[in-house]
N, C-alpha and C. Protein backbone atom coordinates (compact mmCIF):
# COMPACT_ATOMS: atom_id res chain seq x y z
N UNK A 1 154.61 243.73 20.08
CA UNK A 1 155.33 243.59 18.83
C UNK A 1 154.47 242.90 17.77
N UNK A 2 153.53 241.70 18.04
CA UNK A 2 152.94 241.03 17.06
C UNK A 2 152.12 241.74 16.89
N UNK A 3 151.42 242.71 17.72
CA UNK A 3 150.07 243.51 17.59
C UNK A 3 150.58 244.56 16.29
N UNK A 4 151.76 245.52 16.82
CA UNK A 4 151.96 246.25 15.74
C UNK A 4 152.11 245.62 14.31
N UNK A 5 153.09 244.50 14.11
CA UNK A 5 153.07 243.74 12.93
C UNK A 5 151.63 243.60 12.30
N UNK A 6 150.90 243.16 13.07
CA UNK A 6 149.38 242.93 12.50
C UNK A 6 148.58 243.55 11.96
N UNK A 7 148.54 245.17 12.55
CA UNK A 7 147.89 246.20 12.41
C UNK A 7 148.62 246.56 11.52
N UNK A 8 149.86 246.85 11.51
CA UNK A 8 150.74 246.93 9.74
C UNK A 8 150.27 246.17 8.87
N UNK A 9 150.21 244.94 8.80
CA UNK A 9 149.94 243.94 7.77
C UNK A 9 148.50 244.50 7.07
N UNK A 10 147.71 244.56 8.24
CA UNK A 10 146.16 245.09 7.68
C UNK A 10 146.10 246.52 7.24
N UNK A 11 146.85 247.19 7.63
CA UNK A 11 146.87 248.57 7.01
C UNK A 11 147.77 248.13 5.57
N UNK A 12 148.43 247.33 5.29
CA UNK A 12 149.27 247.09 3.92
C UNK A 12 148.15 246.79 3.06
N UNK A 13 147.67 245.76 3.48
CA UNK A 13 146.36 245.06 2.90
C UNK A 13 145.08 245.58 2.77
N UNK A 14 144.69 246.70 3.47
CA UNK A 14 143.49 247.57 2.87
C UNK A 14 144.28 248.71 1.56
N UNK A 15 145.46 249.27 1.59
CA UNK A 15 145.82 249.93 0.56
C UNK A 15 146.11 248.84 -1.10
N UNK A 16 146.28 247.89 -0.54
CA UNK A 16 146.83 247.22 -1.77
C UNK A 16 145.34 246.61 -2.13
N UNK A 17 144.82 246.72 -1.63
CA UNK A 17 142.76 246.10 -2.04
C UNK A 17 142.45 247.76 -3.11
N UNK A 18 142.70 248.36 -2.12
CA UNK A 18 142.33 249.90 -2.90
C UNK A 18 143.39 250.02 -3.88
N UNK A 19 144.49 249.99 -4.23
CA UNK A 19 145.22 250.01 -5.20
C UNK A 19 144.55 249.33 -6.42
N UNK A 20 144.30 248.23 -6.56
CA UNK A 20 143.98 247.06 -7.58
C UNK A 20 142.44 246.95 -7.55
N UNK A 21 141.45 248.08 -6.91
CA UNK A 21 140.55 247.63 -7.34
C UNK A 21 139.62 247.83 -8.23
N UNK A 22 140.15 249.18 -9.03
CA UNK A 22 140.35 249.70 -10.67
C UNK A 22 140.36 248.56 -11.18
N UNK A 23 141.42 248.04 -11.10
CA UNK A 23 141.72 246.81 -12.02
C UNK A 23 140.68 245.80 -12.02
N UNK A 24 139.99 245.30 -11.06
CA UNK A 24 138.63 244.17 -11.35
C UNK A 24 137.80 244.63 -12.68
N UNK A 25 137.59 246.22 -12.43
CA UNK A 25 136.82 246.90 -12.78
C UNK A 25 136.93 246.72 -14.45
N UNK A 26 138.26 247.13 -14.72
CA UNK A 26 138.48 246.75 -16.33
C UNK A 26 138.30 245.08 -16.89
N UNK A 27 139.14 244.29 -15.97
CA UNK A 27 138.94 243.14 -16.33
C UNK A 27 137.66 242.93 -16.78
N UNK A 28 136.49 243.15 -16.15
CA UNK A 28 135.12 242.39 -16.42
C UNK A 28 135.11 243.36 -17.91
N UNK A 29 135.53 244.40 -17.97
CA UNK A 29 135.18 245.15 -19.16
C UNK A 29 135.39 244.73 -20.07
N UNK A 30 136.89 244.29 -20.08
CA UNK A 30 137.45 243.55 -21.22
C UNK A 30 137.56 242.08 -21.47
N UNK A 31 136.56 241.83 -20.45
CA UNK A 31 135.99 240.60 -21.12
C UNK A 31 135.13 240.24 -22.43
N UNK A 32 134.28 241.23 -22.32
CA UNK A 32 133.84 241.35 -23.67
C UNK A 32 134.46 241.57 -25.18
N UNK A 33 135.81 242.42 -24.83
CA UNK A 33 136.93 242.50 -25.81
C UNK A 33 137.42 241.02 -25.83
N UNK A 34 137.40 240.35 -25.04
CA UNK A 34 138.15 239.31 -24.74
C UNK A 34 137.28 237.67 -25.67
N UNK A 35 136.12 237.83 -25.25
CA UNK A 35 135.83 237.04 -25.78
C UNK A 35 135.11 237.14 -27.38
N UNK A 36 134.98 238.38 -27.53
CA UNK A 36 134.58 238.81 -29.24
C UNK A 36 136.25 238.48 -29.73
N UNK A 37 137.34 238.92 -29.38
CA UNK A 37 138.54 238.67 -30.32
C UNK A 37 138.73 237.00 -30.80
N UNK A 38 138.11 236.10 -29.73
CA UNK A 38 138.27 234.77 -29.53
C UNK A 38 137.38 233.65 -30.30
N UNK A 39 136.22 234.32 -30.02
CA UNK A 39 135.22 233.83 -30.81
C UNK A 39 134.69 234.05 -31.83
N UNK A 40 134.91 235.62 -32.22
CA UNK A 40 133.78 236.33 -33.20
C UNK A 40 134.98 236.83 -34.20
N UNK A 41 135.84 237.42 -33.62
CA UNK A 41 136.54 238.25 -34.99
C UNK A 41 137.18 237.54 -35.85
N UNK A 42 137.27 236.05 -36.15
CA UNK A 42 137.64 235.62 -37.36
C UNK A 42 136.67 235.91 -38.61
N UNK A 43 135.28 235.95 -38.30
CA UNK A 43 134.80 236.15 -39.21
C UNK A 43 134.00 237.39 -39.12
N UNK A 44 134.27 238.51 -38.50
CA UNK A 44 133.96 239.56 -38.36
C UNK A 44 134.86 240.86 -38.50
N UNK A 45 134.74 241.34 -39.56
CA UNK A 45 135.79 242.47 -39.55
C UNK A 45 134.81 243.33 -38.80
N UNK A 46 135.21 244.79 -38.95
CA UNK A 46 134.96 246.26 -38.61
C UNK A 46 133.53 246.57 -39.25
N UNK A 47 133.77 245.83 -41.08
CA UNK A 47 132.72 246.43 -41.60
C UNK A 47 131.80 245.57 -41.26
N UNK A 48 131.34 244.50 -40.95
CA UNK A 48 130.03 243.52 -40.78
C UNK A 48 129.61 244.66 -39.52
N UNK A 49 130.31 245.37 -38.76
CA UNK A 49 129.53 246.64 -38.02
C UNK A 49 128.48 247.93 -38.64
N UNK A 50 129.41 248.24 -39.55
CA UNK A 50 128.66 248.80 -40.19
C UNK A 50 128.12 249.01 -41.47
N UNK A 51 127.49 248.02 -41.75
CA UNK A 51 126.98 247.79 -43.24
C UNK A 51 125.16 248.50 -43.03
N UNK A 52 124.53 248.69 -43.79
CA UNK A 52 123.65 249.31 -43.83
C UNK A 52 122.21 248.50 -43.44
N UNK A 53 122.88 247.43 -43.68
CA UNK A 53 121.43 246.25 -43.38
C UNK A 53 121.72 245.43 -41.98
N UNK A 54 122.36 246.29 -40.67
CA UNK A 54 122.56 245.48 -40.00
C UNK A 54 121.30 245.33 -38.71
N UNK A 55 121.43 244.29 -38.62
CA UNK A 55 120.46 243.60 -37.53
C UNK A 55 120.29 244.12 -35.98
N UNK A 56 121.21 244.78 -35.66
CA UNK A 56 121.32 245.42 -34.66
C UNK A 56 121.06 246.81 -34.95
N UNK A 57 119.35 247.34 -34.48
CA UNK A 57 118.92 248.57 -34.14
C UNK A 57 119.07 249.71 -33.22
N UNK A 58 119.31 248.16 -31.56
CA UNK A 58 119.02 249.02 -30.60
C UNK A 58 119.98 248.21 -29.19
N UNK A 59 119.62 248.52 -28.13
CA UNK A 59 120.42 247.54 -27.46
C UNK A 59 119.64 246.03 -27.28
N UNK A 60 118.41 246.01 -27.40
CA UNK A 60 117.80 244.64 -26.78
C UNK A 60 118.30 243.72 -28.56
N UNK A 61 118.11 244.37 -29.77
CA UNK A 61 118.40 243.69 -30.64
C UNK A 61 120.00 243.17 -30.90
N UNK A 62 121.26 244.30 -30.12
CA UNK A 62 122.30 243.76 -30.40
C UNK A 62 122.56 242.52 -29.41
N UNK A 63 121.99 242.32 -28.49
CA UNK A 63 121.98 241.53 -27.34
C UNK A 63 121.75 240.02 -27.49
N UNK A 64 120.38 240.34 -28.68
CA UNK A 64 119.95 239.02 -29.57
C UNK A 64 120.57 238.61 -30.31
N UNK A 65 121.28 239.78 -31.27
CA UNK A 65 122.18 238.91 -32.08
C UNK A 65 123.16 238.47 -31.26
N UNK A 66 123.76 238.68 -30.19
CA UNK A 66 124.95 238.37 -29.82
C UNK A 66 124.56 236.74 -29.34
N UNK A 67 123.64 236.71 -28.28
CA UNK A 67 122.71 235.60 -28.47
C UNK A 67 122.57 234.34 -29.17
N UNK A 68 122.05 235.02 -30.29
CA UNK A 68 122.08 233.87 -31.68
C UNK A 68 123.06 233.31 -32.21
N UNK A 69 123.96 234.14 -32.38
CA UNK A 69 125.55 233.38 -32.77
C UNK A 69 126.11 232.50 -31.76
N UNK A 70 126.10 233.01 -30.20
CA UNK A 70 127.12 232.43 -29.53
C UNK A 70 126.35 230.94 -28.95
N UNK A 71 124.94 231.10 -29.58
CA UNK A 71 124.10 230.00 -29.72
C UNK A 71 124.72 228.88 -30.74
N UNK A 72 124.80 229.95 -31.91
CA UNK A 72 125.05 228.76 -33.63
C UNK A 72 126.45 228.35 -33.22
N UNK A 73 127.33 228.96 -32.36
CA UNK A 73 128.48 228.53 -32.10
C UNK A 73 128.92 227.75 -31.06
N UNK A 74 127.62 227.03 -30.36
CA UNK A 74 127.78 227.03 -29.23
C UNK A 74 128.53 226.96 -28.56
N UNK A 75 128.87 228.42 -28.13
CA UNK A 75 129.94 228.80 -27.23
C UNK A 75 129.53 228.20 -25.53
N UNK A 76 127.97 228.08 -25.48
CA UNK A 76 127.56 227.85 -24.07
C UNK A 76 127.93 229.19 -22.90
N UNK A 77 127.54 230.39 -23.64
CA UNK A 77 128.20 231.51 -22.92
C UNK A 77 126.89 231.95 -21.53
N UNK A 78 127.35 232.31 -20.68
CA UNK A 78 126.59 232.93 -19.88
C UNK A 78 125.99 233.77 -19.72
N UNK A 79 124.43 234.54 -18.87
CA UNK A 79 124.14 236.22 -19.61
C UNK A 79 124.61 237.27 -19.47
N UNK A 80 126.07 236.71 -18.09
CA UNK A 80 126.82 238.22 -18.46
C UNK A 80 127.69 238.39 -19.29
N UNK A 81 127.98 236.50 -19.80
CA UNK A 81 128.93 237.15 -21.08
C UNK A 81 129.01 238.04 -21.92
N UNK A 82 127.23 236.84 -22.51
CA UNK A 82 126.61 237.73 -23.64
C UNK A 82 126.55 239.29 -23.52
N UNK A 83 125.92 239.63 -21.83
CA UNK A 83 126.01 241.59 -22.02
C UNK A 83 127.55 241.67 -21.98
N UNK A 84 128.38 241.26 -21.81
CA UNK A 84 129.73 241.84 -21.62
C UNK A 84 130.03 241.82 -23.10
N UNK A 85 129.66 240.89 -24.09
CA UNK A 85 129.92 241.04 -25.62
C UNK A 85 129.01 242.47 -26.12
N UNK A 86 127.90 242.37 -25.85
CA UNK A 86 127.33 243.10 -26.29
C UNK A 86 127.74 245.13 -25.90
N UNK A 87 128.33 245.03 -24.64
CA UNK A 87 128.77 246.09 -24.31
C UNK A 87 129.89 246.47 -25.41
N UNK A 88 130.60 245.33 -25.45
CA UNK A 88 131.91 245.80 -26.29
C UNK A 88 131.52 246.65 -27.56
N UNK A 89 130.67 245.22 -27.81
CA UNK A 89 130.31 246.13 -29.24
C UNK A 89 129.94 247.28 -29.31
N UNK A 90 128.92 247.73 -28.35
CA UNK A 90 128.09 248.94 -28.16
C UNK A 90 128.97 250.04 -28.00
N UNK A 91 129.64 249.81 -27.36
CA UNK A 91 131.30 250.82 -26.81
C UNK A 91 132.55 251.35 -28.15
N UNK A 92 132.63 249.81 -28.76
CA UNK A 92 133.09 250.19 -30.37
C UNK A 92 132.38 250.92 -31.47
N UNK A 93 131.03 249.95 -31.73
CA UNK A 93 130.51 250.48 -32.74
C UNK A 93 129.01 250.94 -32.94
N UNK A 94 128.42 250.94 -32.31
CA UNK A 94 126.87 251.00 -32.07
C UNK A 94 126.31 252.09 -31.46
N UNK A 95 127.24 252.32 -30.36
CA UNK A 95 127.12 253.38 -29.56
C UNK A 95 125.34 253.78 -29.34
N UNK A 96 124.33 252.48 -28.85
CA UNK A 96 122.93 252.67 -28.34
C UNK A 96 122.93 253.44 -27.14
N UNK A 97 121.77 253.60 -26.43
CA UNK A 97 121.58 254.75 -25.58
C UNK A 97 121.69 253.79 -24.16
């Protein structure tokens, strides 16, 4: 009886790992949404994306800027933050290779 319970429990528990594990997947994604809404978009609209003189060429340059600010701000962010910011952006507006 406990054996079957057990082997149920673990068969519950490998589907519900596989159910939710999409979900890790976005989270880290939208971390980068997460922390540009928090930190950056008060003083960042849509257009500071695309203005004609912007600083970001490529991906190693949007990476820097992301960098430099969360430097001037010191956010004290980590380097996957920073790529997780930098993805966002890249994903919104930049769209590098």
């Amino acid at each position: 009886m406990i054996r079957r319970y057990l082997i149920g429990l673990l068969f519950f528990l490998s589907l519900a790992d596989l159910a939710f594990s999409d979900d890790k997947t976005e989270l880290v994604s939208n971390r980068g949404a997460m922390l540009y809404e928090n930190h950056c978009r008060e003083c960042h609209t849509q257009q500071v994306h695309w203005r004609n003189k912007t600083l970001a060429t490529d991906w190693k340059s949007l990476v820097a800027e992301v960098t430099r600010w969360q430097h001037t701000l010191a956010l004290d962010w980590k380097r996957a933050d920073i790529d997780e910011v930098g993805r966002y952006l890249n994903d919104q507006f930049y769209h590098f290779n």
